[in-house]
Protein backbone atom coordinates (compact mmCIF):
# COMPACT_ATOMS: atom_id res chain seq x y z
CA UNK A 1 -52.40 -30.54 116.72
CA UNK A 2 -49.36 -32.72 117.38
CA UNK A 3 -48.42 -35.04 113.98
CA UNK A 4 -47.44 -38.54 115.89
CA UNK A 5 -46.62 -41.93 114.78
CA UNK A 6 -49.05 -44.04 113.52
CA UNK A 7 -47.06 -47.20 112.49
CA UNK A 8 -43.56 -48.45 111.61
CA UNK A 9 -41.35 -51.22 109.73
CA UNK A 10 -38.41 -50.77 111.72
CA UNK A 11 -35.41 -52.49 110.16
CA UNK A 12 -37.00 -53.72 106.54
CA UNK A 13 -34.23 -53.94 103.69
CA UNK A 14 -34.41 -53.16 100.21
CA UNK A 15 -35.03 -55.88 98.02
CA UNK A 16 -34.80 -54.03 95.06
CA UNK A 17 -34.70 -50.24 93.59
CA UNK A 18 -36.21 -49.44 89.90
CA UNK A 19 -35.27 -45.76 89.31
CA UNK A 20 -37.71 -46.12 85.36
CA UNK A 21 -40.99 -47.06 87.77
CA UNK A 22 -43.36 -44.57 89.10
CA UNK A 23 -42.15 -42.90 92.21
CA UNK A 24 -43.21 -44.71 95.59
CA UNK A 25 -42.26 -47.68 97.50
CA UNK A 26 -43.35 -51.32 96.96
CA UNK A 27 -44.74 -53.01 99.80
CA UNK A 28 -46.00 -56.83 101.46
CA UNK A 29 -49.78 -55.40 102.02
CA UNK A 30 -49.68 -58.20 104.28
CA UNK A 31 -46.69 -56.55 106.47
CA UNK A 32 -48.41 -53.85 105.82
CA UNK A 33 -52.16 -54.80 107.17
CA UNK A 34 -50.00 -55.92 109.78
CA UNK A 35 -48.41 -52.96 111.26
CA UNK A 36 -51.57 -50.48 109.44
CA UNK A 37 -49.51 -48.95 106.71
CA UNK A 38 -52.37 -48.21 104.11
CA UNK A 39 -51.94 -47.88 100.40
CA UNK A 40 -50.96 -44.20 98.95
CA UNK A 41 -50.25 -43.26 102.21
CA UNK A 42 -47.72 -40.85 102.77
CA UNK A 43 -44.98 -42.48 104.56
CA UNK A 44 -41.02 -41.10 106.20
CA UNK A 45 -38.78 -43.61 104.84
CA UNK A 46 -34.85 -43.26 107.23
CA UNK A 47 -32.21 -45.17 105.42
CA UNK A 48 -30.00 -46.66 108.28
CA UNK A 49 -27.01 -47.40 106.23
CA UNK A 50 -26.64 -44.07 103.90
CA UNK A 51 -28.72 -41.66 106.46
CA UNK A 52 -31.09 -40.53 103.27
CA UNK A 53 -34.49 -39.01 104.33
CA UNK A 54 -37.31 -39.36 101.93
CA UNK A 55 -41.02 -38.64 101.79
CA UNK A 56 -43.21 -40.99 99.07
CA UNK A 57 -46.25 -42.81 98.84
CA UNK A 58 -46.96 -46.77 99.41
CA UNK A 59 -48.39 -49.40 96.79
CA UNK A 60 -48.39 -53.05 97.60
CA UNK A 61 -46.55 -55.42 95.73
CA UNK A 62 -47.29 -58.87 95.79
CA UNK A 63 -48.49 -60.41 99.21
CA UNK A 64 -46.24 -62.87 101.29
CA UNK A 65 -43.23 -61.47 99.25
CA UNK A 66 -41.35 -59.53 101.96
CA UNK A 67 -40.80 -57.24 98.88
CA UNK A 68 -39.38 -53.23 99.66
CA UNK A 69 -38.92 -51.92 96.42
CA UNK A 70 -37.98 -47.74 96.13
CA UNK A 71 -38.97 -47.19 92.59
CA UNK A 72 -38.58 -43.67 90.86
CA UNK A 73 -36.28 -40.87 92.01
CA UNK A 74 -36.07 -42.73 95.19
CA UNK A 75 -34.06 -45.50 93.70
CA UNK A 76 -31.02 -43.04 93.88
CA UNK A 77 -31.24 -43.09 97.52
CA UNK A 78 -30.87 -46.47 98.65
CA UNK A 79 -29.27 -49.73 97.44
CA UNK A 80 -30.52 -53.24 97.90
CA UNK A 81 -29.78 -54.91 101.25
CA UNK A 82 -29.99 -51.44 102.66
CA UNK A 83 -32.00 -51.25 106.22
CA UNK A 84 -35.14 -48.40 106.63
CA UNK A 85 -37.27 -47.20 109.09
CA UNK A 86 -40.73 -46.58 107.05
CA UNK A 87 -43.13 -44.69 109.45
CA UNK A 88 -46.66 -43.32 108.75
CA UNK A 89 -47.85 -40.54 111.06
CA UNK A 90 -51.10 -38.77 112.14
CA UNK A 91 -52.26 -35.66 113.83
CA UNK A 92 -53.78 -35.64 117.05
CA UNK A 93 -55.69 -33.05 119.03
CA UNK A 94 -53.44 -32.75 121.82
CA UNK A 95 -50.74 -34.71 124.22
CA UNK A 96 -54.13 -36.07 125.78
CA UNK A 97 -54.94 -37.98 123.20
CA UNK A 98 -51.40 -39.97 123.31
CA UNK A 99 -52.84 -42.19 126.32
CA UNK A 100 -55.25 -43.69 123.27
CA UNK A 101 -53.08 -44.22 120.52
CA UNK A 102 -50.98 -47.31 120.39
CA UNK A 103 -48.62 -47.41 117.00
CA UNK A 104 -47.83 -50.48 115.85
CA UNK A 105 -44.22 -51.44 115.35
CA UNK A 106 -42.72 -54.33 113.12
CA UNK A 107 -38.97 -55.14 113.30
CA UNK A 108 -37.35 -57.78 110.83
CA UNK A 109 -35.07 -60.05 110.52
CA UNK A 110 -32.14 -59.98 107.54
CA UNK A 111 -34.88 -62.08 105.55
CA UNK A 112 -37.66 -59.62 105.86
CA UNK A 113 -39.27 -61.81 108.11
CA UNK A 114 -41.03 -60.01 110.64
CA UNK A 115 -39.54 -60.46 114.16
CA UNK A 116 -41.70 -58.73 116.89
CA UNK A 117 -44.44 -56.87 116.11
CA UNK A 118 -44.67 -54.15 119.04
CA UNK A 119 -46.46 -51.15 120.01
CA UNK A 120 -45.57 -48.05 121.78
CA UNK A 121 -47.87 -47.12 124.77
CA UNK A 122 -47.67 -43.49 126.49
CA UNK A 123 -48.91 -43.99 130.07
CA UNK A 124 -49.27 -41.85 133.42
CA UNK A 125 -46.27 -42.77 135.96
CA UNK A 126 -45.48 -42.22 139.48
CA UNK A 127 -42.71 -39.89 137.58
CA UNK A 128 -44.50 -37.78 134.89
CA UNK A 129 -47.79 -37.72 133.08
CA UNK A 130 -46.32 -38.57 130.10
CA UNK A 131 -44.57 -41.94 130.59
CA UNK A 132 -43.83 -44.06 127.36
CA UNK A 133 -42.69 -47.96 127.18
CA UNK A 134 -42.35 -50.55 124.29
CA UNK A 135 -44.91 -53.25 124.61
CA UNK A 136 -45.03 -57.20 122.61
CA UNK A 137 -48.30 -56.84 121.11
CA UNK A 138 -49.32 -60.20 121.11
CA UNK A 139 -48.42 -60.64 124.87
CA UNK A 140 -48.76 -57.35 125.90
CA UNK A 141 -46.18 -57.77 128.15
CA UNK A 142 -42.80 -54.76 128.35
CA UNK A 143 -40.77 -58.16 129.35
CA UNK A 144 -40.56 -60.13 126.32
CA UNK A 145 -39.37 -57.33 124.13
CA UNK A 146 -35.93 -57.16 122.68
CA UNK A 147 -33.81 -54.51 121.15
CA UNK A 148 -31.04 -56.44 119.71
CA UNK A 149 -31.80 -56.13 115.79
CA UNK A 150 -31.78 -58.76 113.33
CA UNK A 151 -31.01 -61.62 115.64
CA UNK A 152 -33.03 -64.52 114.85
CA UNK A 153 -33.48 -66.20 118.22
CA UNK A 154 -35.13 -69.30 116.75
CA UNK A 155 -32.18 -69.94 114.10
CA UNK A 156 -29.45 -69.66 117.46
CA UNK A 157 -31.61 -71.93 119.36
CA UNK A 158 -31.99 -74.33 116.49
CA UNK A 159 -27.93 -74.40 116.12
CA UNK A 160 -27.73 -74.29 119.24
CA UNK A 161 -29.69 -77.63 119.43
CA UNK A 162 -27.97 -79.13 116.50
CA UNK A 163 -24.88 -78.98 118.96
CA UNK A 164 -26.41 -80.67 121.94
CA UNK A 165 -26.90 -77.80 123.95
CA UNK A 166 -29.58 -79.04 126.26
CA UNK A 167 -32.84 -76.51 126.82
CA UNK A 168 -31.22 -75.43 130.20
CA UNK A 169 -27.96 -74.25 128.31
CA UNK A 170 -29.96 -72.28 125.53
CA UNK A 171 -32.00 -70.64 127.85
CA UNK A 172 -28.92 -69.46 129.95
CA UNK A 173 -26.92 -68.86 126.65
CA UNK A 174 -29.42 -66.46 125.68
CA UNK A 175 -30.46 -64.56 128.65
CA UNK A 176 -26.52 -64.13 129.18
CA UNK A 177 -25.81 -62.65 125.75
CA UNK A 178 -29.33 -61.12 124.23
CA UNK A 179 -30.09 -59.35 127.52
CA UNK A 180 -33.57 -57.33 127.11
């Protein structure tokens, strides 16, 4: 048995930390149903900015709130505006059984917005059996991924527009400095 990832809010920040509340972390269910983080699941939660590793349990808070709330001992180990990586896992029988999972991925903006909502996909190259790529799941398409966090392209095109810029500048102001 090989315990994999399941799903993952990559980049979320704390909204809010209530060390008297029952120990677990407050969630959007609809982020949640999103990226198939159920509730009183176990999850890993990686805090980017202090480098705390915790274990605890989801409930949902209230839906379309962007909330992420560590309540309970887990309070001590963030702060708000802090940015996590929440990941539920699974076992699977085997590395076979990798070509049929496909975690889902969200990242966010500053806002708790989500920004992309990816998936991971393990695939059999010309190079190894085991190959493994980031994917847009709503294009399914490697291409129009990014990995420059919490840049909201649609605010910078937006100001961008407010200056002038025609479409043909934004475009090659972009692909210059947000290169995939």
């Amino acid at each position: 048995m090989m315990n994999v990832i399941r799903a993952k809010l990559h980049g979320i920040r704390v909204t809010n930390a209530d060390l008297n509340y029952h120990g677990s972390i407050t969630l959007d269910p609809e982020q949640c149903e999103l990226a198939g983080i159920y509730p009183m699941e176990f999850v890993e939660i990686w805090n980017k900015n202090s480098a705390a590793r915790i274990s605890t349990y989801v409930i949902f808070g209230e839906p379309g709130s962007r909330c992420c709330v560590l309540n309970g001992a887990a309070a001590r180990t963030c702060q708000k505006g802090d940015e996590l990586i929440i990941a539920a896992s699974e076992l699977i029988n085997g590395p076979e059984k990798l070509y049929d999972i496909k975690p889902r991925i969200l990242t966010f903006l500053p806002d708790n917005h989500v920004d992309q909502v990816l998936y991971y996909d393990v695939f059999q190259s010309e190079r190894r059996p085991y190959d493994f790529r980031i994917v847009d799941a709503d294009k399914h398409t490697v291409e129009s991924c990014h990995t420059w966090p919490n840049v909201d392209i649609t605010r910078v095109r937006e100001g961008l527009e407010a200056k002038g810029w025609s479409e043909a500048e934004i475009d090659e102001f972009i692909a210059s400095h947000f290169s995939l």
